[in-house]
N, C-alpha and C. Protein backbone atom coordinates (compact mmCIF):
# COMPACT_ATOMS: atom_id res chain seq x y z
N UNK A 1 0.84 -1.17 0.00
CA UNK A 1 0.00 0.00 0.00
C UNK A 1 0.89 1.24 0.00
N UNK A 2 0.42 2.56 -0.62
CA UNK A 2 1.39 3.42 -0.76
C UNK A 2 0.96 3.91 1.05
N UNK A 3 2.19 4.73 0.86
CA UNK A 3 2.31 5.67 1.86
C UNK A 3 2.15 7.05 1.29
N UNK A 4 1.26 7.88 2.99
CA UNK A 4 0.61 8.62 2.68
C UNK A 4 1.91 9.68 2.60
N UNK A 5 1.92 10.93 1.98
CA UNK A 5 2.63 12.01 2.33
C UNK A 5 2.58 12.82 3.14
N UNK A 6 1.38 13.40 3.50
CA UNK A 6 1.07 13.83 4.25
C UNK A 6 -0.08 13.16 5.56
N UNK A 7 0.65 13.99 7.08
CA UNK A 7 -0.38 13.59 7.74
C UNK A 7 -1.64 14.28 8.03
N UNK A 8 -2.68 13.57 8.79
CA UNK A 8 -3.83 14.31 8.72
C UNK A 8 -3.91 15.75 9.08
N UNK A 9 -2.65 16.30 10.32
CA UNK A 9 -2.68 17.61 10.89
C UNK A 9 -2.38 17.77 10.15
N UNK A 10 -1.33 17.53 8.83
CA UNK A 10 -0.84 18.71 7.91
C UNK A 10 -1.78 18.48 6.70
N UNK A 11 -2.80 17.72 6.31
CA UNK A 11 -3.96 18.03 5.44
C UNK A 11 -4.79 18.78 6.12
N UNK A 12 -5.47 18.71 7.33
CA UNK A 12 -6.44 19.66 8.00
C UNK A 12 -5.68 21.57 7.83
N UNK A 13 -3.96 21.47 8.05
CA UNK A 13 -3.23 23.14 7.58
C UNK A 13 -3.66 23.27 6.80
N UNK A 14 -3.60 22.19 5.50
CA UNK A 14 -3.88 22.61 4.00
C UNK A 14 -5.02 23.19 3.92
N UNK A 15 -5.99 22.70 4.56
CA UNK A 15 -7.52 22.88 4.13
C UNK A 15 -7.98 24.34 4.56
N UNK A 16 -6.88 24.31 6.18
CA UNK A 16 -7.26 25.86 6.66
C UNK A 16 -7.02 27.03 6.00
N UNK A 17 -5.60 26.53 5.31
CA UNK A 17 -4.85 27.89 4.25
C UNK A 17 -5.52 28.01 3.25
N UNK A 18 -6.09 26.91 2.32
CA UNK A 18 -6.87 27.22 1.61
C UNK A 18 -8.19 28.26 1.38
N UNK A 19 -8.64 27.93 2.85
CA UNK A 19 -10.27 28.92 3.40
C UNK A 19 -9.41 30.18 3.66
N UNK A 20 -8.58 30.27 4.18
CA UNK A 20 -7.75 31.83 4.24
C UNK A 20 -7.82 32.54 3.21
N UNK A 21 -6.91 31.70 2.00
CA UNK A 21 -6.31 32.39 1.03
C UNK A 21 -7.54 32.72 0.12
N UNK A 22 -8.48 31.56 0.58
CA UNK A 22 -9.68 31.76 -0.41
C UNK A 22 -9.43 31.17 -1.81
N UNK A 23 -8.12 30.58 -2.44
CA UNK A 23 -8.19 30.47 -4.00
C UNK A 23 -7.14 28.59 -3.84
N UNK A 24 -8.20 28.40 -4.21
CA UNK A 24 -8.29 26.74 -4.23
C UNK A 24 -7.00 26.32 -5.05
N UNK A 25 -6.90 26.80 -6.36
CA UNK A 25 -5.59 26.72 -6.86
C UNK A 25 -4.42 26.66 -6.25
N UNK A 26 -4.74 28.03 -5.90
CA UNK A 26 -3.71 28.49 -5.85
C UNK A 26 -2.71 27.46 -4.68
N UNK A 27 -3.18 27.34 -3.42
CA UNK A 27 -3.31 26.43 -2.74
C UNK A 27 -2.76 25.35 -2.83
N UNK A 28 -3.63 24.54 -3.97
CA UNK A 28 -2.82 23.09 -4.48
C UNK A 28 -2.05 23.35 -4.70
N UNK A 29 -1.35 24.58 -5.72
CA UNK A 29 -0.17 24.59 -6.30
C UNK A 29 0.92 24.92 -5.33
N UNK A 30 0.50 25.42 -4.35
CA UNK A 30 1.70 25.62 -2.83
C UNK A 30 2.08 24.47 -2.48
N UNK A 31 0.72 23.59 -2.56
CA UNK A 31 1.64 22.16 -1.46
C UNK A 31 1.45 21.25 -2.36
N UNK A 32 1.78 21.08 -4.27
CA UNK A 32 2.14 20.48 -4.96
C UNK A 32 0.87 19.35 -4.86
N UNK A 33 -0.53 19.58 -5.02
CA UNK A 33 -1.48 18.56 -4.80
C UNK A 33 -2.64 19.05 -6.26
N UNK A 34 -3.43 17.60 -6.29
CA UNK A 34 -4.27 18.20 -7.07
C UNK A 34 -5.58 18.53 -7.09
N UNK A 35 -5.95 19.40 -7.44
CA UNK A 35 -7.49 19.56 -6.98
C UNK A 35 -8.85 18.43 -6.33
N UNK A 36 -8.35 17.33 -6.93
CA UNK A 36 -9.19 16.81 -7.05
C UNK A 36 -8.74 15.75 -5.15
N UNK A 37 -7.49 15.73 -5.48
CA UNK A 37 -6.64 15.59 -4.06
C UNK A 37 -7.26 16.44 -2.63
N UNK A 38 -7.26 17.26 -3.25
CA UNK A 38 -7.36 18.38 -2.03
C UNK A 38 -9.27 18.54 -2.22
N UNK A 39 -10.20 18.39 -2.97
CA UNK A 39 -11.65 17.99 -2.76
C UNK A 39 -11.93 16.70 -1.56
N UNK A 40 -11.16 15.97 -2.24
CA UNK A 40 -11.13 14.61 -1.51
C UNK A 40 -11.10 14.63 0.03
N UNK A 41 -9.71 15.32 0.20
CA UNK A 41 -9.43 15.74 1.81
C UNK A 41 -10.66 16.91 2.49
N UNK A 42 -10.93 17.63 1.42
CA UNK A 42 -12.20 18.26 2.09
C UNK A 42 -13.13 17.72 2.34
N UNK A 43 -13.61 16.60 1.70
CA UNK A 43 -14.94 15.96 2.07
C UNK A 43 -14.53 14.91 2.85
N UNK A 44 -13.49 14.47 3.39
CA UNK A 44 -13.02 13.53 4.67
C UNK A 44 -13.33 14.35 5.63
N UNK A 45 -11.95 15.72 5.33
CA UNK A 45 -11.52 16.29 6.55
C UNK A 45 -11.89 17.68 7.06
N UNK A 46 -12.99 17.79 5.98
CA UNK A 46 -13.23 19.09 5.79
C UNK A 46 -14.44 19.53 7.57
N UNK A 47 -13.71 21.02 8.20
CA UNK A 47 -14.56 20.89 9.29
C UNK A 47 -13.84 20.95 10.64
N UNK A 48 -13.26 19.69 10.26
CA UNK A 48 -12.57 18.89 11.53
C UNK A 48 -10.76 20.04 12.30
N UNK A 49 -11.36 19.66 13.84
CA UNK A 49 -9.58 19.80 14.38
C UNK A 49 -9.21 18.60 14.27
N UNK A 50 -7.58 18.75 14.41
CA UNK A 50 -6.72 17.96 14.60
C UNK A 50 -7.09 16.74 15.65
N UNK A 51 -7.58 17.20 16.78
CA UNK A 51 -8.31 15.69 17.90
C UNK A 51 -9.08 15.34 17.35
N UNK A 52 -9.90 15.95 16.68
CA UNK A 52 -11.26 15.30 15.21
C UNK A 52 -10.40 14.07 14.75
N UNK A 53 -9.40 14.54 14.02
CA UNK A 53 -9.22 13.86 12.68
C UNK A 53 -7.98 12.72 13.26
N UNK A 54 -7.78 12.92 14.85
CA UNK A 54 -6.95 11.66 15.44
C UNK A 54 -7.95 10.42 16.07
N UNK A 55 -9.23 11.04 16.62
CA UNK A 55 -10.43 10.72 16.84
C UNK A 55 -10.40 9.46 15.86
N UNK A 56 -10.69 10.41 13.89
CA UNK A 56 -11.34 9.43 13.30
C UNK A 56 -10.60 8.54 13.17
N UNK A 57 -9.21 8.42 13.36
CA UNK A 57 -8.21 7.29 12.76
C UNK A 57 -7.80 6.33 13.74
N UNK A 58 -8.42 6.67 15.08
CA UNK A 58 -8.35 5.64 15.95
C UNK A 58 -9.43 4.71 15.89
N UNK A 59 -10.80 5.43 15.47
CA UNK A 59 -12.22 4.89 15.34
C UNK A 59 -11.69 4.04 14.14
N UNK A 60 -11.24 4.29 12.79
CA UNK A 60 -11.28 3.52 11.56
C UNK A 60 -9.99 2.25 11.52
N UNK A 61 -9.33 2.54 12.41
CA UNK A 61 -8.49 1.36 12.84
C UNK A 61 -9.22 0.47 13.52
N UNK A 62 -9.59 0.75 14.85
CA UNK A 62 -10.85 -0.23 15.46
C UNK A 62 -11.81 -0.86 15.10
N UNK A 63 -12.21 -0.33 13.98
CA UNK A 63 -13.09 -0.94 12.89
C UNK A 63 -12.72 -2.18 11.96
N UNK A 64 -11.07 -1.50 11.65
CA UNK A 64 -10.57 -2.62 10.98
C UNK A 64 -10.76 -4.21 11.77
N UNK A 65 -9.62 -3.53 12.81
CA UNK A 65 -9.67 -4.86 13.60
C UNK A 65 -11.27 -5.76 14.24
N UNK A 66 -12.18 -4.47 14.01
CA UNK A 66 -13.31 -5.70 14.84
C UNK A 66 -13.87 -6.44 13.20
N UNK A 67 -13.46 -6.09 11.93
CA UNK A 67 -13.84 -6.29 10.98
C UNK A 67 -13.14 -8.18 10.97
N UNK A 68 -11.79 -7.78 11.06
CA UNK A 68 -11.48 -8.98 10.98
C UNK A 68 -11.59 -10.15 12.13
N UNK A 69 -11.61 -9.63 13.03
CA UNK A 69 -12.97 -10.82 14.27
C UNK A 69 -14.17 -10.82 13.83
N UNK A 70 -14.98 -10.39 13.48
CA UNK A 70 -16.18 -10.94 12.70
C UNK A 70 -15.81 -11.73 11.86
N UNK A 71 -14.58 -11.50 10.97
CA UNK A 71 -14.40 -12.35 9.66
C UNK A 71 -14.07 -14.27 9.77
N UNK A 72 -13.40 -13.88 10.90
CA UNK A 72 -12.45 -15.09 11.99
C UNK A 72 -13.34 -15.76 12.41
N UNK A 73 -14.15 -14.77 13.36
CA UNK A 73 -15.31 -15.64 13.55
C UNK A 73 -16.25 -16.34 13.06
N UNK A 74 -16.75 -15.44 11.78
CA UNK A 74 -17.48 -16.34 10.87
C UNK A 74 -16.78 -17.51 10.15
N UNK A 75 -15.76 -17.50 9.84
CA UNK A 75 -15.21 -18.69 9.08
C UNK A 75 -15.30 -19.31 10.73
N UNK A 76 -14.47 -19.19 11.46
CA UNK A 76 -14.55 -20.57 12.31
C UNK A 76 -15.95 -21.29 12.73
N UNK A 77 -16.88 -20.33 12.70
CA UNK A 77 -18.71 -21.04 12.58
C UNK A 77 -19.02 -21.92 11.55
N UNK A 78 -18.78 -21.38 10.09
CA UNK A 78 -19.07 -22.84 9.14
C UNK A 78 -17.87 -23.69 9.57
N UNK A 79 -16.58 -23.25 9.53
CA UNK A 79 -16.11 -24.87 9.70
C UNK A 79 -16.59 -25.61 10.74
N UNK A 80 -17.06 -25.18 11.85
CA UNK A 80 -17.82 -25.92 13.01
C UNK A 80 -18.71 -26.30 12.84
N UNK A 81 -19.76 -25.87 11.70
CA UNK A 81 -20.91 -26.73 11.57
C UNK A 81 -20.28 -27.96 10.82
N UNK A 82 -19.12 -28.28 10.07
CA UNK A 82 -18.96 -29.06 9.18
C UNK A 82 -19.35 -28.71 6.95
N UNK A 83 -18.99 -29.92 6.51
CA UNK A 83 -19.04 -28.90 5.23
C UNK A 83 -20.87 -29.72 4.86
N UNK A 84 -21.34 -30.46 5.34
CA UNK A 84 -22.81 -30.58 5.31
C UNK A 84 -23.73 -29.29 5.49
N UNK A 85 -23.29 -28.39 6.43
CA UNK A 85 -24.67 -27.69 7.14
C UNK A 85 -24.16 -26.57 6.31
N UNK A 86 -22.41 -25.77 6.24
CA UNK A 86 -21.96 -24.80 5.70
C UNK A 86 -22.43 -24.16 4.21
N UNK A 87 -22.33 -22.98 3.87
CA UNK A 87 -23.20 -22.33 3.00
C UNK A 87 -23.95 -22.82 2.13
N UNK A 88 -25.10 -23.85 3.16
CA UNK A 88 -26.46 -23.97 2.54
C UNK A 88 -26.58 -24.85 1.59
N UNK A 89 -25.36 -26.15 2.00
CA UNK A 89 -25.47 -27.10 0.91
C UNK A 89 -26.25 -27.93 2.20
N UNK A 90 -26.96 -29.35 1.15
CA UNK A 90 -27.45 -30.16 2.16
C UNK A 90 -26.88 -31.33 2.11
N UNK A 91 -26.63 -32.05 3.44
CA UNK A 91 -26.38 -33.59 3.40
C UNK A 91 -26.63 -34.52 2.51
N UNK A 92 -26.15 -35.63 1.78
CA UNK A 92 -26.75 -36.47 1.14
C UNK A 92 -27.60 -37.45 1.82
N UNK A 93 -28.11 -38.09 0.48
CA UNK A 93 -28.98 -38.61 1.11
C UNK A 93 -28.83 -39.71 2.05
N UNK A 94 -29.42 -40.60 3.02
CA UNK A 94 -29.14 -41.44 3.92
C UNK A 94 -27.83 -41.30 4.67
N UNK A 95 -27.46 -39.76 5.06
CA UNK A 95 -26.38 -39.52 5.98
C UNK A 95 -26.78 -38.68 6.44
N UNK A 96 -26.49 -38.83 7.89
CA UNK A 96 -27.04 -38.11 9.18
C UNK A 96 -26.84 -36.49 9.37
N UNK A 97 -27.21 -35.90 9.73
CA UNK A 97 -26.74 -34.56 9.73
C UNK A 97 -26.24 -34.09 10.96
N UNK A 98 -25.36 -33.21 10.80
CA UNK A 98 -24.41 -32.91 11.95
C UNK A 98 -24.94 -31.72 13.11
């Protein structure tokens, strides 16, 4: 995965200098970004302080991780039912079900 260049306090500067300077361009062209770059970060980060935007990245990490315990967990549930009961196939016939 790439790495980011900038961190969130120094995208939230960007966003502030921008509303200062008032000229969106101009802006990108200071901190070498592209418009469409710096839209992007506005509609993440747009708003937010710095404890905001450490806030969200502790919340979206935590997420990750409970993402992948749900994931863990669900696979270890079908393999526990066995591969009879697991996604909704059925036993054959004259064999018992688990």
């Amino acid at each position: 995965m790439k790495r980011a260049r900038f961190s969130e306090e120094q995208i939230i500067g960007i966003l502030k200098a921008a509303e200062a300077v008032g000229n969106i361009r101009e802006a990108c062209r200071e901190n070498n970004i592209s418009e469409q770059t710096f839209y992007r970060w506005r509609r993440k980060f747009g708003g937010m302080e710095v404890s905001e935007a450490k806030k969200l990245r502790e919340l979206e990490r935590e997420n990750t991780e409970l993402k992948k315990m749900v994931s863990i967990g669900s696979s270890a549930c079908v393999l526990a039912r066995g591969p009879s009961m697991g996604m909704g196939l059925q036993a054959p016939a004259g064999m018992p079900r688990t």
